[in-house]
Each structure stands twice: as structure tokens, then as C-alpha cells.
C-alpha atoms as a PDB file:
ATOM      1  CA  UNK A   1      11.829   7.309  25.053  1.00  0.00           C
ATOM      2  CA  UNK A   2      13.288   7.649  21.783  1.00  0.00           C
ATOM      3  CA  UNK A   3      10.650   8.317  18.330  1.00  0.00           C
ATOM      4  CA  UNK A   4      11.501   4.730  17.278  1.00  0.00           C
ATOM      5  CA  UNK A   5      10.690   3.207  20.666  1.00  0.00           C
ATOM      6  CA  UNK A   6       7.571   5.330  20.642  1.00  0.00           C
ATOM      7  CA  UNK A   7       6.491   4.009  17.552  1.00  0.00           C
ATOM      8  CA  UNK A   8       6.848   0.555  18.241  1.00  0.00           C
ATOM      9  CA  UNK A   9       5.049   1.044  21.456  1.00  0.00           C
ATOM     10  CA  UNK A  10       1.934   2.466  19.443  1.00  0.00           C
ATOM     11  CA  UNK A  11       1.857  -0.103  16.990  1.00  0.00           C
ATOM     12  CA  UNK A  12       1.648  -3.103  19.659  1.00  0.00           C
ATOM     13  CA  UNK A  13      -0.527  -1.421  22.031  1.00  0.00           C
ATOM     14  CA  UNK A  14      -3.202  -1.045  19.430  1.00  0.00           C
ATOM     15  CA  UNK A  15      -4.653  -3.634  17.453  1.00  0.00           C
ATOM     16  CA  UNK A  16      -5.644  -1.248  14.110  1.00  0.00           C
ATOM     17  CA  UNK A  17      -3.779   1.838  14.010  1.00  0.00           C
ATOM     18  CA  UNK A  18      -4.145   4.454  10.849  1.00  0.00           C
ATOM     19  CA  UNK A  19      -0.622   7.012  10.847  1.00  0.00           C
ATOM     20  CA  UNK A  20      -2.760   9.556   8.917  1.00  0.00           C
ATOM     21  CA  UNK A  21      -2.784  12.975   8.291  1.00  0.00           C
ATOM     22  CA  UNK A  22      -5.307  14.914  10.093  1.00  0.00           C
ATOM     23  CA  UNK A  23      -8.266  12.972  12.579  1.00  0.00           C
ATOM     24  CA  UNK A  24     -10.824  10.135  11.567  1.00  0.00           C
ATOM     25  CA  UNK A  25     -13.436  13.406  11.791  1.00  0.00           C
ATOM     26  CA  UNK A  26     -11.504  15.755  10.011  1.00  0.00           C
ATOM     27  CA  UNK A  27      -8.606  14.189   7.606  1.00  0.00           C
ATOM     28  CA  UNK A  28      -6.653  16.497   6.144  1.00  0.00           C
ATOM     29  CA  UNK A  29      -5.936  14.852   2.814  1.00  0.00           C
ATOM     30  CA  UNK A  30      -8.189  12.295   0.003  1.00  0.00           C
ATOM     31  CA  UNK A  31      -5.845   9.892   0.688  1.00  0.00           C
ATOM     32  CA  UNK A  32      -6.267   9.749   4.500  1.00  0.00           C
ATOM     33  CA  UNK A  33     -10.258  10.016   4.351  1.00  0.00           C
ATOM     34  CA  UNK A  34     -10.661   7.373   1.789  1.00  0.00           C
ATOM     35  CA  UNK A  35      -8.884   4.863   4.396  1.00  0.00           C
ATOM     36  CA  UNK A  36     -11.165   6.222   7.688  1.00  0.00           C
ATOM     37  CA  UNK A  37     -14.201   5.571   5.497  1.00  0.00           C
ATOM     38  CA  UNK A  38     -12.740   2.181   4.568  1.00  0.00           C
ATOM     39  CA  UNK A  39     -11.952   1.896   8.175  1.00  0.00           C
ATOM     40  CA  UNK A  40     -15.071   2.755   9.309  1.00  0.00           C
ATOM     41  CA  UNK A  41     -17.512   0.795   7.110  1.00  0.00           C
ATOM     42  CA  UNK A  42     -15.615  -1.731   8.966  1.00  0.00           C
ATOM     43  CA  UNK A  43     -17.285  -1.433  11.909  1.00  0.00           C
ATOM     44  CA  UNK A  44     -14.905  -1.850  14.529  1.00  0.00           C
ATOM     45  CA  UNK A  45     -13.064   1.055  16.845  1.00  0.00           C
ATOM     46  CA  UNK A  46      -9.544   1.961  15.466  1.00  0.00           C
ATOM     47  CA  UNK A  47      -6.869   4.046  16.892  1.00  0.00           C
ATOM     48  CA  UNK A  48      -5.149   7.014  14.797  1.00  0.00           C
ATOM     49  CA  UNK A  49      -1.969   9.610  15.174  1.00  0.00           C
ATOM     50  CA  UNK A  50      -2.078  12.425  13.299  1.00  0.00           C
ATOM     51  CA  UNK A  51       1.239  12.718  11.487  1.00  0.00           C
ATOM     52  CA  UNK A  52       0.603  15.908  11.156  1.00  0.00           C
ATOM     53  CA  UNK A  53       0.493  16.997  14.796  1.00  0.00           C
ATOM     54  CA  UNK A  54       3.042  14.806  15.488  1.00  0.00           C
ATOM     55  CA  UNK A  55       6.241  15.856  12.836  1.00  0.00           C
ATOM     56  CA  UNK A  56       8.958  13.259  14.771  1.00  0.00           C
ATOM     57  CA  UNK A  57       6.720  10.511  14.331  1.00  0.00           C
ATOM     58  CA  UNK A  58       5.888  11.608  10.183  1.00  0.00           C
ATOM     59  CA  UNK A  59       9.792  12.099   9.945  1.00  0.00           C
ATOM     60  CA  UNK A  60      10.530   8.762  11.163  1.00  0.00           C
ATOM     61  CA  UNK A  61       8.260   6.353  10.793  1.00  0.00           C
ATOM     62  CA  UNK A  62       8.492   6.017   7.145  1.00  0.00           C
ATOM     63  CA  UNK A  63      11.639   4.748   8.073  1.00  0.00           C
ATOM     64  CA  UNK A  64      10.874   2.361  10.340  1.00  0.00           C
ATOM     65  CA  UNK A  65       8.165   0.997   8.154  1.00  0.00           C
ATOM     66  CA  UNK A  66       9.906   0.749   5.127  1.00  0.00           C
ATOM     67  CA  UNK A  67       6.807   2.621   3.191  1.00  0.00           C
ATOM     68  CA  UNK A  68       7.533   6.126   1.973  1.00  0.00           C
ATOM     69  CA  UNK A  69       4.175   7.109   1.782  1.00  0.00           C
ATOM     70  CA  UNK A  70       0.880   8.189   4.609  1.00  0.00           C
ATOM     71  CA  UNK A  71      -1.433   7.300   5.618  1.00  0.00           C
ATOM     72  CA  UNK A  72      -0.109   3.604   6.520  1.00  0.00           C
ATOM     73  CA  UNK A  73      -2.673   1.468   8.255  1.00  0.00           C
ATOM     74  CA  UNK A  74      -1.203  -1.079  10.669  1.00  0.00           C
ATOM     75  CA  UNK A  75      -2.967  -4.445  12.142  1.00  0.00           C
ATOM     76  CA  UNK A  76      -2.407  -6.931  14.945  1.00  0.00           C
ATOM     77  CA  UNK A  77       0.965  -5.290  14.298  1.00  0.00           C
ATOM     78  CA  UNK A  78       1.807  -5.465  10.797  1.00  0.00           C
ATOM     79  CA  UNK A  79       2.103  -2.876   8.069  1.00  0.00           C
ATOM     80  CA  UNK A  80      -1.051  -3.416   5.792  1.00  0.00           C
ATOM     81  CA  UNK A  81      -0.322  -0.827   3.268  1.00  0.00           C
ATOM     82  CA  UNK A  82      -1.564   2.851   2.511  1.00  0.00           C
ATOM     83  CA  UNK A  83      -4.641   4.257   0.937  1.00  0.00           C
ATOM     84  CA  UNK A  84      -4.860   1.996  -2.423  1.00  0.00           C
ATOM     85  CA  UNK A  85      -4.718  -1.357  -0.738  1.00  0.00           C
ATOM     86  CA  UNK A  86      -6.751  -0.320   1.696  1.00  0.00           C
ATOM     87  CA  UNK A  87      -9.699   0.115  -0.334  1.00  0.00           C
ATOM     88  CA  UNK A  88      -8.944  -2.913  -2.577  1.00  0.00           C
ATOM     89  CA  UNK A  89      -8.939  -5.160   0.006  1.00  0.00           C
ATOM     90  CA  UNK A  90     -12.339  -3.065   1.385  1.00  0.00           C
ATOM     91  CA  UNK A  91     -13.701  -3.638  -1.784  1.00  0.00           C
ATOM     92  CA  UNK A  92     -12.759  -7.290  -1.869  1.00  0.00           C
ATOM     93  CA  UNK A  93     -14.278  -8.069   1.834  1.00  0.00           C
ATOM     94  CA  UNK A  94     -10.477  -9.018   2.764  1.00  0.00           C
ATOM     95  CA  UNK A  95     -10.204  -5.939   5.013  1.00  0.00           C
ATOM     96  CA  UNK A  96     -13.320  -6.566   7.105  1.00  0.00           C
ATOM     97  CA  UNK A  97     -12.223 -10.206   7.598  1.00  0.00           C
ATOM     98  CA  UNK A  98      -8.424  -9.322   9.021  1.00  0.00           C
ATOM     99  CA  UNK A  99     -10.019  -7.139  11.013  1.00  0.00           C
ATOM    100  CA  UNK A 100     -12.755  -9.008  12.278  1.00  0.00           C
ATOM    101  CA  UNK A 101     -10.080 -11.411  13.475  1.00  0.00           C
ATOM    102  CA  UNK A 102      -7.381  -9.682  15.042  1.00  0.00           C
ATOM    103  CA  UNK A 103     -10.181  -8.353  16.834  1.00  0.00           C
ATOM    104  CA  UNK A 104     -11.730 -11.509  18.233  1.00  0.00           C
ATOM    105  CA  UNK A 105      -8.284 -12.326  19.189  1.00  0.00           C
ATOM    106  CA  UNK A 106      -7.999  -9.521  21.443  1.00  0.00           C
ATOM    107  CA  UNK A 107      -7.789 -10.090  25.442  1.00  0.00           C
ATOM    108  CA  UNK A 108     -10.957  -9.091  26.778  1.00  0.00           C
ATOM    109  CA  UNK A 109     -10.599  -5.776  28.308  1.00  0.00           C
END
């Protein structure tokens, strides 16, 4: 499977995903800890890939997304944005909502 292919398959298997650098526990830049704490305030379980860990995926995927920039917070398969509009909408109660929802539209596991 090819890094683009890979990428793609991430994205739709999980309903939020954060590309960030470092883990939810230990991020390895302000940028990617100010989203996990947005994130988490949240409430709900997300899934991460640590760009760092993973160089194919942090050469490509800015690419692929069209968004120079990490950490880049996909949900229910969309590019939301990076760190800034991650907290405004946090701030603004906009975050919580989209993902309370593509949540509840999850298949039950």
C-alpha cells in the first residue's frame, strides 16, 4: 500500500483523527498540545499518528491535504484545520457540537 492509500485509509477508518507531532500524553510541540487539550475537553475518544514517528506520512500528507502546516485535525473525514481553528471553534462550542455528531452517527460497534 502506497503512503497516499495509507492515508486515506486512516482518515475514513476513524471518525476524529489528530496528524500531530508527538502522542495525546506526550506532544511534542505547543501547537500539537493545545489541540489534544481542545480535543480532550471534548470528551469523546480520538485517534492520533504521530507525524513524527511516522516521516512518509509527515512528508506526504501535507500534500494530500492541501494544508502545509501540523497538527491537522480531521472529522467524519474532512480536514477541520490545525491548531488555531481548533481552539476557536473550542472556544466557540462549534467543536464539541461537530463532534458530538459525527459521533452519534457512528455504527454501533
Amino acid at each position: 500500500m502506497d503512503i497516499i492509500d495509507t492515508i486515506k485509509e486512516q482518515i475514513e477508518s476513524n471518525a476524529i483523527l489528530l496528524y500531530m507531532k508527538g502522542s495525546p500524553n506526550q506532544p511534542q510541540c505547543g501547537f500539537s498540545a493545545r489541540t489534544v487539550q481542545a480535543l480532550m475537553q471534548c470528551g469523546e475518544r480520538f485517534a492520533y499518528v504521530d507525524i513524527l514517528s511516522n516521516p512518509d506520512v509527515r512528508a506526504n500528507l501535507p500534500k494530500y491535504a492541501n494544508w502545509p502546516t501540523f497538527p491537522q485535525l480531521w472529522i467524519g473525514g474532512e480536514l477541520i484545520g490545525g491548531c488555531d481553528i481548533v481552539t476557536e471553534m473550542a472556544e466557540s462550542g462549534e467543536l464539541q457540537t461537530l463532534i458530538k455528531e459525527t459521533v452519534a452517527a457512528q455504527p454501533a460497534e
